[in-house]
N, C-alpha and C. Protein backbone atom coordinates (compact mmCIF):
# COMPACT_ATOMS: atom_id res chain seq x y z
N UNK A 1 -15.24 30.33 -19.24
CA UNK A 1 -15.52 31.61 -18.61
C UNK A 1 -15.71 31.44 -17.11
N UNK A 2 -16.47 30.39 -16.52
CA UNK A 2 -16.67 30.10 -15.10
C UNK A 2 -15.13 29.91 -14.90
N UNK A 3 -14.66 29.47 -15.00
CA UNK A 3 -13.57 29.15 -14.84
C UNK A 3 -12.58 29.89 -14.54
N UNK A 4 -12.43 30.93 -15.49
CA UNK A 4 -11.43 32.49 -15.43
C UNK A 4 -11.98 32.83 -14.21
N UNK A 5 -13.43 33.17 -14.19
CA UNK A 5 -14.00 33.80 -13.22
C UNK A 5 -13.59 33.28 -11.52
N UNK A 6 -13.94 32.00 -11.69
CA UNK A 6 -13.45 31.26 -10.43
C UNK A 6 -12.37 31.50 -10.07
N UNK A 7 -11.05 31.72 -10.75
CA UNK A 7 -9.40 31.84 -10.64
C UNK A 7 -9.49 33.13 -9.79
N UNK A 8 -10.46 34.53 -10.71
CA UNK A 8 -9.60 35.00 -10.13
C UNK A 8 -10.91 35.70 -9.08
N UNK A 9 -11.75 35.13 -8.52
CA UNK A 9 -12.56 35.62 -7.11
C UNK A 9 -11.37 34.68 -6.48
N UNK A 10 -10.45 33.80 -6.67
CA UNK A 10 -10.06 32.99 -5.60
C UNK A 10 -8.44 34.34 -5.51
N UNK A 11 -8.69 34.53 -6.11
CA UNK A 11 -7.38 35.40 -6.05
C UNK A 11 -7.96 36.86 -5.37
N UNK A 12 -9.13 37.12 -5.98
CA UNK A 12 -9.41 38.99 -5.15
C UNK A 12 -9.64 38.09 -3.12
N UNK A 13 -10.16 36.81 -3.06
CA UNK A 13 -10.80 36.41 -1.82
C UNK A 13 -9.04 36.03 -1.11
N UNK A 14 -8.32 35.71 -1.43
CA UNK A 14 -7.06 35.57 -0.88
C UNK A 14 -6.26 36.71 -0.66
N UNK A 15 -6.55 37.96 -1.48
CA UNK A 15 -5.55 38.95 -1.70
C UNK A 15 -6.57 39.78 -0.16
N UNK A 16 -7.06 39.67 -0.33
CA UNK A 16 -8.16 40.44 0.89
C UNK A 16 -8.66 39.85 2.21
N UNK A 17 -8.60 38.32 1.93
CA UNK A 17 -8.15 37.94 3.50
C UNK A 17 -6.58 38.03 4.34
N UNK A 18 -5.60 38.51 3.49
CA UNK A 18 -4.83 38.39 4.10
C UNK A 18 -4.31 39.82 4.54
N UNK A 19 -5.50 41.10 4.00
CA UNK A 19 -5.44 42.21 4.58
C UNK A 19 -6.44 42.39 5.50
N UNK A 20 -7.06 41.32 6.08
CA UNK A 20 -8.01 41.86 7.09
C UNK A 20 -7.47 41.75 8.19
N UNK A 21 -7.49 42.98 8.77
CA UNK A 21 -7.10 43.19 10.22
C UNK A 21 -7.61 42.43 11.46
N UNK A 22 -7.69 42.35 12.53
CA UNK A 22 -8.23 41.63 13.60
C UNK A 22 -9.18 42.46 14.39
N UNK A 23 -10.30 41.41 14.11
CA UNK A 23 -11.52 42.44 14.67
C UNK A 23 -11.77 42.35 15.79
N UNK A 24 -12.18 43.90 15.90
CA UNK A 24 -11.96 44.74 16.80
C UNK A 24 -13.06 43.76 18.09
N UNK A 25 -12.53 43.81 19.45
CA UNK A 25 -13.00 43.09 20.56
C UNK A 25 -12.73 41.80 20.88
N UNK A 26 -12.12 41.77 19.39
CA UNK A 26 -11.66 39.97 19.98
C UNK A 26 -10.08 40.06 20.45
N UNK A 27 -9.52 40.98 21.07
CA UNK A 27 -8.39 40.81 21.68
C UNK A 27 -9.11 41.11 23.40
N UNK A 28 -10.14 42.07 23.29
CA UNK A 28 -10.77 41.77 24.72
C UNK A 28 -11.22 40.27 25.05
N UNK A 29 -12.03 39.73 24.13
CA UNK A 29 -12.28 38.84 24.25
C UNK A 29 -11.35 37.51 25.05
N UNK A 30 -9.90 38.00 24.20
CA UNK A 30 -9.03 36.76 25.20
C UNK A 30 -8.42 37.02 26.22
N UNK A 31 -8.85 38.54 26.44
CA UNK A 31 -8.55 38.83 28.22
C UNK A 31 -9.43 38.33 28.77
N UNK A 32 -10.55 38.41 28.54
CA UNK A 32 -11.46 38.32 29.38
C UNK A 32 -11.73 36.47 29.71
N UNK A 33 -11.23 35.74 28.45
CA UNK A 33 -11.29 34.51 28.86
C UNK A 33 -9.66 34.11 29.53
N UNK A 34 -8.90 34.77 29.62
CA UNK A 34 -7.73 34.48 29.74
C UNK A 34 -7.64 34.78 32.16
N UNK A 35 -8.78 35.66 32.02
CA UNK A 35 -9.15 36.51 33.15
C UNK A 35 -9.50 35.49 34.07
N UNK A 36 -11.32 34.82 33.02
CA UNK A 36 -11.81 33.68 33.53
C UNK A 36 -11.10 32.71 33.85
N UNK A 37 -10.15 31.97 33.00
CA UNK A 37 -9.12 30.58 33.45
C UNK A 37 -8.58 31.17 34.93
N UNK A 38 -7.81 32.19 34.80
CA UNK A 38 -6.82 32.69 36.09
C UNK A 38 -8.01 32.25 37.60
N UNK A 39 -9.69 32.91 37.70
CA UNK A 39 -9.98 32.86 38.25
C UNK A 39 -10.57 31.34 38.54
N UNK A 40 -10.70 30.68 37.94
CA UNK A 40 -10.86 29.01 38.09
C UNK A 40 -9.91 27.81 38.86
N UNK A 41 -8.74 28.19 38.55
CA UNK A 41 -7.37 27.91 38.79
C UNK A 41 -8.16 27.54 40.61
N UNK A 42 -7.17 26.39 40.91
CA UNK A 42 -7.14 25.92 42.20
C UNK A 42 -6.10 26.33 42.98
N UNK A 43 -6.72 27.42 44.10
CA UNK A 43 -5.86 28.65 44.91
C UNK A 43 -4.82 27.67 45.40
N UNK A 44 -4.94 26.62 45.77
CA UNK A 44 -3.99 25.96 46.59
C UNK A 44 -2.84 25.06 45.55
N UNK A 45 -3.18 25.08 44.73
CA UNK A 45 -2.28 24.23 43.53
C UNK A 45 -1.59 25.13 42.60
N UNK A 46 -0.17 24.54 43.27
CA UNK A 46 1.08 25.63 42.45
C UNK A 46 1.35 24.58 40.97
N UNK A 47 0.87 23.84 40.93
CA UNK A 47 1.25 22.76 39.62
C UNK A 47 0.52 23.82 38.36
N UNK A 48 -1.13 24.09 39.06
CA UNK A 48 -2.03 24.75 38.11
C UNK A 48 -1.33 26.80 37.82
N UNK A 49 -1.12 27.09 38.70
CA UNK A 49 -0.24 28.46 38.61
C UNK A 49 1.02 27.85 38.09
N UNK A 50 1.71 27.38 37.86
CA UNK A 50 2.94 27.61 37.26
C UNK A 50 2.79 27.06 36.02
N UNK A 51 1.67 26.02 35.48
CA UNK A 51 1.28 25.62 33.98
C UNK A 51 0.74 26.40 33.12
N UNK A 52 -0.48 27.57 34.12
CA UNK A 52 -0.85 28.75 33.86
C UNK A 52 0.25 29.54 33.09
N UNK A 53 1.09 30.23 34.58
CA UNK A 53 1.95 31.07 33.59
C UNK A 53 2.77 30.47 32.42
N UNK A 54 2.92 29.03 32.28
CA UNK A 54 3.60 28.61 30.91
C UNK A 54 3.04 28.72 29.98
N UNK A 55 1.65 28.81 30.30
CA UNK A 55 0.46 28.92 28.62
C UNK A 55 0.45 30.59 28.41
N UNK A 56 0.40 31.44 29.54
CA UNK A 56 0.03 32.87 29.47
C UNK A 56 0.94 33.57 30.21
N UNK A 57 2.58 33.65 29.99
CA UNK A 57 3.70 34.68 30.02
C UNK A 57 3.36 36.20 30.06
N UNK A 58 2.96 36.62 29.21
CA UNK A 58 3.14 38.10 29.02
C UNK A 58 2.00 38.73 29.36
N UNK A 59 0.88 37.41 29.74
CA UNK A 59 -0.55 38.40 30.73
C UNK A 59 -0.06 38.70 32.14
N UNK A 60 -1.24 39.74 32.68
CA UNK A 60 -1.12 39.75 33.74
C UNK A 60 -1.45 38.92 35.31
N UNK A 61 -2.63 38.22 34.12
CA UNK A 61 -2.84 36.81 34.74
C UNK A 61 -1.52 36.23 35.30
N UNK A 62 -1.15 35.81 34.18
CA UNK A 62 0.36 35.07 33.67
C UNK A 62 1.19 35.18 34.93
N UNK A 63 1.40 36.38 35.02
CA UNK A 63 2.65 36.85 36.10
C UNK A 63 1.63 36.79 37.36
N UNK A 64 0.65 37.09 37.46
CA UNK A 64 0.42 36.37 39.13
C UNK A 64 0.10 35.27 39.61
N UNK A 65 -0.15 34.54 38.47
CA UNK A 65 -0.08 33.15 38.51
C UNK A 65 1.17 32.83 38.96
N UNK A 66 2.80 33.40 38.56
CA UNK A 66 3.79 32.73 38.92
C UNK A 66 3.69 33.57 39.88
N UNK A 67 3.81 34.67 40.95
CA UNK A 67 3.82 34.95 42.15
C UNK A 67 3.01 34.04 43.10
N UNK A 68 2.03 33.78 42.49
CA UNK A 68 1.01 32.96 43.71
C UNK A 68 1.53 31.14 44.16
N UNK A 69 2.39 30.87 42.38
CA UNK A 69 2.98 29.76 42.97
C UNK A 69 4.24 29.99 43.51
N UNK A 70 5.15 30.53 43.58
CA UNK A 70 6.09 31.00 44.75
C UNK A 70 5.77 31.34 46.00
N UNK A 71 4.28 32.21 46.04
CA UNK A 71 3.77 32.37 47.56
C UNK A 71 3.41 30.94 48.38
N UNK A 72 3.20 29.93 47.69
CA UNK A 72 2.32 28.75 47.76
C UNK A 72 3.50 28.05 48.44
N UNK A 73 4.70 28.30 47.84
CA UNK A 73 5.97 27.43 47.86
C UNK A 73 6.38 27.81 49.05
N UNK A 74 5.92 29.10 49.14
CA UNK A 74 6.79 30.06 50.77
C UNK A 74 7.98 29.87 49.78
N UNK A 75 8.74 30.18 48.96
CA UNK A 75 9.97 30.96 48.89
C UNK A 75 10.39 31.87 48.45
N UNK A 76 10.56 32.37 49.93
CA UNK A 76 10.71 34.17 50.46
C UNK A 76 11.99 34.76 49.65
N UNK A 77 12.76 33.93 49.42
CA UNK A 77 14.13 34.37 49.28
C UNK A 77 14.35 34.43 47.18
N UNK A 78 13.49 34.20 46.51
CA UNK A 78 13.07 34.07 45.20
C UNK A 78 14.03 35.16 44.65
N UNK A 79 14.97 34.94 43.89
CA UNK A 79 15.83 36.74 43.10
C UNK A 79 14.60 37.04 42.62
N UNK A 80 14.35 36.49 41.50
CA UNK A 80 12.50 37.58 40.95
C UNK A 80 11.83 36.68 40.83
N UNK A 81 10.77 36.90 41.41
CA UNK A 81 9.59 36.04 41.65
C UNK A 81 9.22 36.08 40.22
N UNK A 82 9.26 36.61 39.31
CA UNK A 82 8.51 36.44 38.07
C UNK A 82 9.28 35.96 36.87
N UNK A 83 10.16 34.77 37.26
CA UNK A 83 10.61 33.94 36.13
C UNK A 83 10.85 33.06 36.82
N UNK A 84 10.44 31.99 35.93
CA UNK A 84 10.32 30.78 36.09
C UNK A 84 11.90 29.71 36.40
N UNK A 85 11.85 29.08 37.24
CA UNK A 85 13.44 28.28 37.52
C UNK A 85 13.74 27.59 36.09
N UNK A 86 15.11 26.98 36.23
CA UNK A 86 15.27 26.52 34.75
C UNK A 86 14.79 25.36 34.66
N UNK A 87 14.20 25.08 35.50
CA UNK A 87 13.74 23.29 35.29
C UNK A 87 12.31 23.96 34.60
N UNK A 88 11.65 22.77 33.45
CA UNK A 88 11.37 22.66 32.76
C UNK A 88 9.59 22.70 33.64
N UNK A 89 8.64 23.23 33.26
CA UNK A 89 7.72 23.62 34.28
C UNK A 89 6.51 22.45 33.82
N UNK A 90 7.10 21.60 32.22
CA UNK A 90 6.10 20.60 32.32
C UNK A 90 6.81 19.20 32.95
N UNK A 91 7.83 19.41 33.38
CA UNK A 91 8.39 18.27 34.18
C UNK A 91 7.82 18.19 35.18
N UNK A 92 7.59 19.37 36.18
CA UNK A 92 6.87 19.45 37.14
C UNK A 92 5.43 18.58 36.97
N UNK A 93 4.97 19.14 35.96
CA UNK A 93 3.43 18.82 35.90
C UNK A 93 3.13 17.90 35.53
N UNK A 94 4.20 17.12 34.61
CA UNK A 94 4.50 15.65 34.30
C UNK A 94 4.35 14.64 35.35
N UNK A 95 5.44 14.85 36.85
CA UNK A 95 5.36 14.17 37.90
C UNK A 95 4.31 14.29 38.81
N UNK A 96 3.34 14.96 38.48
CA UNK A 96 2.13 15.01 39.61
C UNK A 96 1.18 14.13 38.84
N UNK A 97 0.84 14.71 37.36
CA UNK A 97 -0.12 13.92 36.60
C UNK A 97 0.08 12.76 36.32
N UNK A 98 1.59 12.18 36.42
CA UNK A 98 2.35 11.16 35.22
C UNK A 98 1.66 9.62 36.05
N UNK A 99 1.03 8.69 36.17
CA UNK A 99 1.15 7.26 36.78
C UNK A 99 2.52 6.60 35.82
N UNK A 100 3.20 6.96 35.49
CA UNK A 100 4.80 6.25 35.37
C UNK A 100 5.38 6.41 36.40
N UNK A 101 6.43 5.19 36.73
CA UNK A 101 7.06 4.98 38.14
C UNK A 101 8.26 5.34 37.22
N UNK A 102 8.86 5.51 36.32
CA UNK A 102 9.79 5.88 35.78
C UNK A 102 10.58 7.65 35.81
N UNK A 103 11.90 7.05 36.39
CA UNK A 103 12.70 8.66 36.74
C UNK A 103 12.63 9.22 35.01
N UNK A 104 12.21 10.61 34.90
CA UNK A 104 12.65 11.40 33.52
C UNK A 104 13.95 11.45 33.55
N UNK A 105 14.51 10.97 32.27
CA UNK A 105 16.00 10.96 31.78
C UNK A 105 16.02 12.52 31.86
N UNK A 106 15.43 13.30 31.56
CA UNK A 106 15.77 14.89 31.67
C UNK A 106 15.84 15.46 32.79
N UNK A 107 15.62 14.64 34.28
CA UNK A 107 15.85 15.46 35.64
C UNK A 107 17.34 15.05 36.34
N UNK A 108 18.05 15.95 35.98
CA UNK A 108 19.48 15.86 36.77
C UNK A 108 19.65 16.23 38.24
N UNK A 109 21.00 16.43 38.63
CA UNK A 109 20.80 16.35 40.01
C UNK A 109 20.67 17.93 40.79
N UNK A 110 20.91 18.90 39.84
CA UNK A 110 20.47 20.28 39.66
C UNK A 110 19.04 20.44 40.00
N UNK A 111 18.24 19.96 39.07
CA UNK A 111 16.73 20.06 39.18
C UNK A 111 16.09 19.32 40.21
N UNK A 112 16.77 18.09 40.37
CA UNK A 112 16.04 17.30 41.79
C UNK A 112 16.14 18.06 43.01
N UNK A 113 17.59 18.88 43.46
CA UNK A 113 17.58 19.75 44.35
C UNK A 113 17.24 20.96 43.88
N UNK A 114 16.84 21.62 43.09
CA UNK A 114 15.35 22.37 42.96
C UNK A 114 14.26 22.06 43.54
N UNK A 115 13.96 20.62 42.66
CA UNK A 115 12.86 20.28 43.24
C UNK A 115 12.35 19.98 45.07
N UNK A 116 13.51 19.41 45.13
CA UNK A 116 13.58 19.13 46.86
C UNK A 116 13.33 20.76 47.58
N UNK A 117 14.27 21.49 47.33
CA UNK A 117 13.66 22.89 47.73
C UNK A 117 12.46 23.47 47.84
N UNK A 118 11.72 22.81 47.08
CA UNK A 118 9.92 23.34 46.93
C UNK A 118 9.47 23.13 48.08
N UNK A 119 9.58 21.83 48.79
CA UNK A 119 9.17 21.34 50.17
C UNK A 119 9.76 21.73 51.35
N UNK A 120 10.80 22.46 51.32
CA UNK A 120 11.26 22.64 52.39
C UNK A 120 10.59 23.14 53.97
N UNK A 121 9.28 24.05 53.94
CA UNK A 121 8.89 24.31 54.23
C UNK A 121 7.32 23.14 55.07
N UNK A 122 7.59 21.86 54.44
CA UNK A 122 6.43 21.34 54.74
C UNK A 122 7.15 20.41 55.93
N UNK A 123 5.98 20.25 56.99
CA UNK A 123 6.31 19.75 58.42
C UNK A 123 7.75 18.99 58.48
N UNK A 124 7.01 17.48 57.73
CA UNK A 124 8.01 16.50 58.01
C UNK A 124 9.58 16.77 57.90
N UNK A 125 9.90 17.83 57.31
CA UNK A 125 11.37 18.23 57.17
C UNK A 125 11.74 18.64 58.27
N UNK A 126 11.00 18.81 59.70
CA UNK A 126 11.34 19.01 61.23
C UNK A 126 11.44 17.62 61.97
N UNK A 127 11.09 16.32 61.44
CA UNK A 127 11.04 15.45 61.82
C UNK A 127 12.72 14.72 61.45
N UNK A 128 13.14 13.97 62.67
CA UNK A 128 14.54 13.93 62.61
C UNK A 128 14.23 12.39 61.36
N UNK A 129 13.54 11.98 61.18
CA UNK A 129 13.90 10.60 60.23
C UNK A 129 13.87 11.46 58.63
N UNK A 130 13.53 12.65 58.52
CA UNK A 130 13.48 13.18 57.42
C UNK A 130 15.46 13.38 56.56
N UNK A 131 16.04 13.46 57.37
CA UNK A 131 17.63 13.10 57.47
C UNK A 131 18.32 11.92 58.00
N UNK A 132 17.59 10.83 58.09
CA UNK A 132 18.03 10.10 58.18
C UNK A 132 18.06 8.82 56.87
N UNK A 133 19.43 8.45 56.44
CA UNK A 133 19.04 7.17 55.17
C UNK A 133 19.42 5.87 55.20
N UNK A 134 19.41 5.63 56.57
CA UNK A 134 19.49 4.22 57.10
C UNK A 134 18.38 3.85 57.69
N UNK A 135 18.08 2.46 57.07
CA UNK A 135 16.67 1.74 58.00
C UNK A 135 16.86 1.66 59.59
N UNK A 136 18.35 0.82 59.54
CA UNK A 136 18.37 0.26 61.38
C UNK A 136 18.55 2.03 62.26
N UNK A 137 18.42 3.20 61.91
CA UNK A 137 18.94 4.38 62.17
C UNK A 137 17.43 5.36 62.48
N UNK A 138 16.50 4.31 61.88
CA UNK A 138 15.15 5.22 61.56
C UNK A 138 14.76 4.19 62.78
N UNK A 139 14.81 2.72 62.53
CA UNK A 139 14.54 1.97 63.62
C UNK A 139 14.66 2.53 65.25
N UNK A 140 15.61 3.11 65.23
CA UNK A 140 16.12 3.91 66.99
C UNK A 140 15.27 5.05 67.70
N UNK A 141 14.54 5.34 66.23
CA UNK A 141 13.71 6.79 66.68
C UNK A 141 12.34 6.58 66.93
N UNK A 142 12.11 7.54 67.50
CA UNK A 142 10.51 7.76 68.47
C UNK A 142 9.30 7.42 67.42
N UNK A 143 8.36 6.82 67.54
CA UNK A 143 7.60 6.84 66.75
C UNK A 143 7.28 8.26 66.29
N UNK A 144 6.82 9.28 66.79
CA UNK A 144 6.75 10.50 66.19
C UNK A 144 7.80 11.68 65.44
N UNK A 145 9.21 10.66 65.59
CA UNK A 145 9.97 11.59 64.83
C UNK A 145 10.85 10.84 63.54
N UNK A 146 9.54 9.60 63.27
CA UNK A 146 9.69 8.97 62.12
C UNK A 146 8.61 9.91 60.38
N UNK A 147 9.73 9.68 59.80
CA UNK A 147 9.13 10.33 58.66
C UNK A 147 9.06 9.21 57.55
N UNK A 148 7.39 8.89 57.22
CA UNK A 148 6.99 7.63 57.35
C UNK A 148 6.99 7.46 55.94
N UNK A 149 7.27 8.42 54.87
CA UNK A 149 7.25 8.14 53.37
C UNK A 149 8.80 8.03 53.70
N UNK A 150 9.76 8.35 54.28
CA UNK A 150 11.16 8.09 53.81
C UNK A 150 11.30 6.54 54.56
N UNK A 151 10.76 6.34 55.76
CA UNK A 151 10.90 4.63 56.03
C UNK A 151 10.46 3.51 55.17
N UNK A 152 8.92 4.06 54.91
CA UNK A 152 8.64 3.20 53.31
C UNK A 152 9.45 3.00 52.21
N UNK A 153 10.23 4.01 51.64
CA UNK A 153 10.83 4.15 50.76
C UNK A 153 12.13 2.92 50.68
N UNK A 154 13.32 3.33 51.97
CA UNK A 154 14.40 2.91 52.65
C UNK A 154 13.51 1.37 52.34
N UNK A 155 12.70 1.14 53.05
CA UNK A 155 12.21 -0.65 53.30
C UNK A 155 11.42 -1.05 51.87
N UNK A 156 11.70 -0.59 51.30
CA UNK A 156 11.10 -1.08 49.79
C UNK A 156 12.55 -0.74 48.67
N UNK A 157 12.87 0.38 48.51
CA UNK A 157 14.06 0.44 48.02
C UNK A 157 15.14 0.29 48.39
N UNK A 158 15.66 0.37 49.33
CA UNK A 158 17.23 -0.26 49.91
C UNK A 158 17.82 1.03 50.37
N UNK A 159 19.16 1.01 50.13
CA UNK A 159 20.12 2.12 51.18
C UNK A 159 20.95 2.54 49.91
N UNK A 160 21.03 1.68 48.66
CA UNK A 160 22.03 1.68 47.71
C UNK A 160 22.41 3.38 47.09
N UNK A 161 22.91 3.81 46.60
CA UNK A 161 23.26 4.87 46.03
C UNK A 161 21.94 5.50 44.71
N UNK A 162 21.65 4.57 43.59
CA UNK A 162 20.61 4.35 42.85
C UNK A 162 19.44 4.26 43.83
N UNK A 163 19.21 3.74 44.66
CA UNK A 163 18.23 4.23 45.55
C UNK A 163 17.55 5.42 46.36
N UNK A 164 19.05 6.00 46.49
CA UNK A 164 18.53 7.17 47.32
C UNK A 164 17.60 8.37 46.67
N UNK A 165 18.49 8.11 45.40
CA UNK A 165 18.21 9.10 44.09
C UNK A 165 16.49 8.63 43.86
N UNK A 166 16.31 7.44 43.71
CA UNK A 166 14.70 7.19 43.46
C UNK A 166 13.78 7.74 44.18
N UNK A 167 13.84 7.54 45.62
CA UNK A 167 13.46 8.01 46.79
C UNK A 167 13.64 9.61 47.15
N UNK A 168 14.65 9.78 46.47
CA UNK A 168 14.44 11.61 46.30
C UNK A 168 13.72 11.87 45.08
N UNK A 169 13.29 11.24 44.64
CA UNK A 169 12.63 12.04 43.35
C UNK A 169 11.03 11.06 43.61
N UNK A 170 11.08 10.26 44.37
CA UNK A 170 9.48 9.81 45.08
C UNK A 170 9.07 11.10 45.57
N UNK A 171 9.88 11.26 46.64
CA UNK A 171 9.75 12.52 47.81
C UNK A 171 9.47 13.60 47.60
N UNK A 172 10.20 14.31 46.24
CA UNK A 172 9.81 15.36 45.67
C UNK A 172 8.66 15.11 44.66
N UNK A 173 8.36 14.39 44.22
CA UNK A 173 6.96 13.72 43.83
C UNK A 173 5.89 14.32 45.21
N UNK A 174 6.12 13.41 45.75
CA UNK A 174 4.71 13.68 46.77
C UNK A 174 4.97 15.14 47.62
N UNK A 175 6.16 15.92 47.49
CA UNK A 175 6.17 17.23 47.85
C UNK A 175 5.34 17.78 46.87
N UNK A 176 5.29 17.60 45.51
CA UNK A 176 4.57 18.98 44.52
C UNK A 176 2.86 18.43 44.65
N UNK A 177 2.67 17.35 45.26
CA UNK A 177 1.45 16.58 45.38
C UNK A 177 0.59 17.49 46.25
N UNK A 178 1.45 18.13 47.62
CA UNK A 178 0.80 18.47 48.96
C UNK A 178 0.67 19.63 48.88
C-alpha cells in the first residue's frame, strides 16, 4: 500500500511541477541583477563589455554594453554598432586572459586584421616605426619615432614571414590589453 501510494504522489508531484508557472518577480529579479553586473563592469574595459553582451544579448544592458565597447574602440564608422564582428568574442577574451604564447588555430588572417583595427586609434600607430618591419630600418629612426613593442618583437622574432604574423597577433594582443 505505501508503495502504490508513493508511485503515485510521485506522479500527482511531477504532473504539477511541470505546470508551475514562473513566479511572479523572479524575472525582475534577473533584471535587476542583470542591471547590477552592467553597473560593475570596468568603464574602461571593452574585453568586459563585449563578454557582457555575449552572456546578455537581448538585455538592454546587453546592447549597451556592445555600444560602450565600440565607443571605447572609437569606431565611428561601425554599420551597426549593435552586433557583434564575426570574430568569435571569446577569442578576444581568450587573448587578454590566456598566459599561452600560442597563436589560436581559429584566428585567420580576416580576424587578425579585425583585430589590428581595434587599435588603430591608439598613439603609437602615429609613430613612423609602427610601419616599419625591418630591424636595420627601425635602427635609422629618431629615438622618439621608435615604436618600442614592434622593435622588441623584430629583435626577438626575426623579419621572416611566420614572424610577422606572430608579432601581429603579439601587437594586437597588447592592443585589446590598453
Amino acid at each position: 500500500m505505501k508503495k502504490a501510494f508513493f508511485v503515485l504522489f510521485l506522479i500527482f508531484l511531477s504532473a504539477n511541477l511541470f505546470s508551475i508557472q514562473k513566479l511572479p518577480g523572479l524575472e525582475n529579479f534577473q533584471k535587476s541583477k542583470i542591471k547590477q553586473l552592467y553597473k560593475n563592469l570596468d568603464q574602461r574595459s571593452v574585453v568586459q563589455h563585449f563578454a557582457f553582451y555575449k552572456l546578455y544579448p537581448e538585455s538592454e544592458e546587453g546592447k549597451l554594453a556592445l555600444k560602450k565597447a565600440w565607443n571605447l574602440l572609437k569606431q565611428e564608422n561601425v554599420k551597426d554598432p549593435l552586433v557583434l564582428p564575426t570574430l568569435d568574442i571569446s577569442l578576444m577574451i581568450n587573448l587578454v586572459n590566456n598566459q599561452n604564447a600560442f597563436i589560436p588555430d581559429d584566428l585567420d588572417e580576416e580576424k587578425l586584421d579585425f583585430l589590428e583595427s581595434l587599435g588603430k586609434n591608439l598613439r603609437n600607430r602615429n609613430l613612423k616605426g609602427n610601419n616599419i618591419w625591418k630591424k636595420d630600418d627601425i635602427l635609422k629612426l629618431e629615438n622618439d619615432e621608435i615604436d618600442i613593442a614592434r622593435a622588441l618583437f623584430l629583435e626577438e622574432l626575426g623579419e621572416e614571414k611566420e614572424s610577422i604574423y606572430k608579432i601581429r597577433y603579439y601587437e594586437a594582443t597588447l592592443d585589446l590589453m590598453a
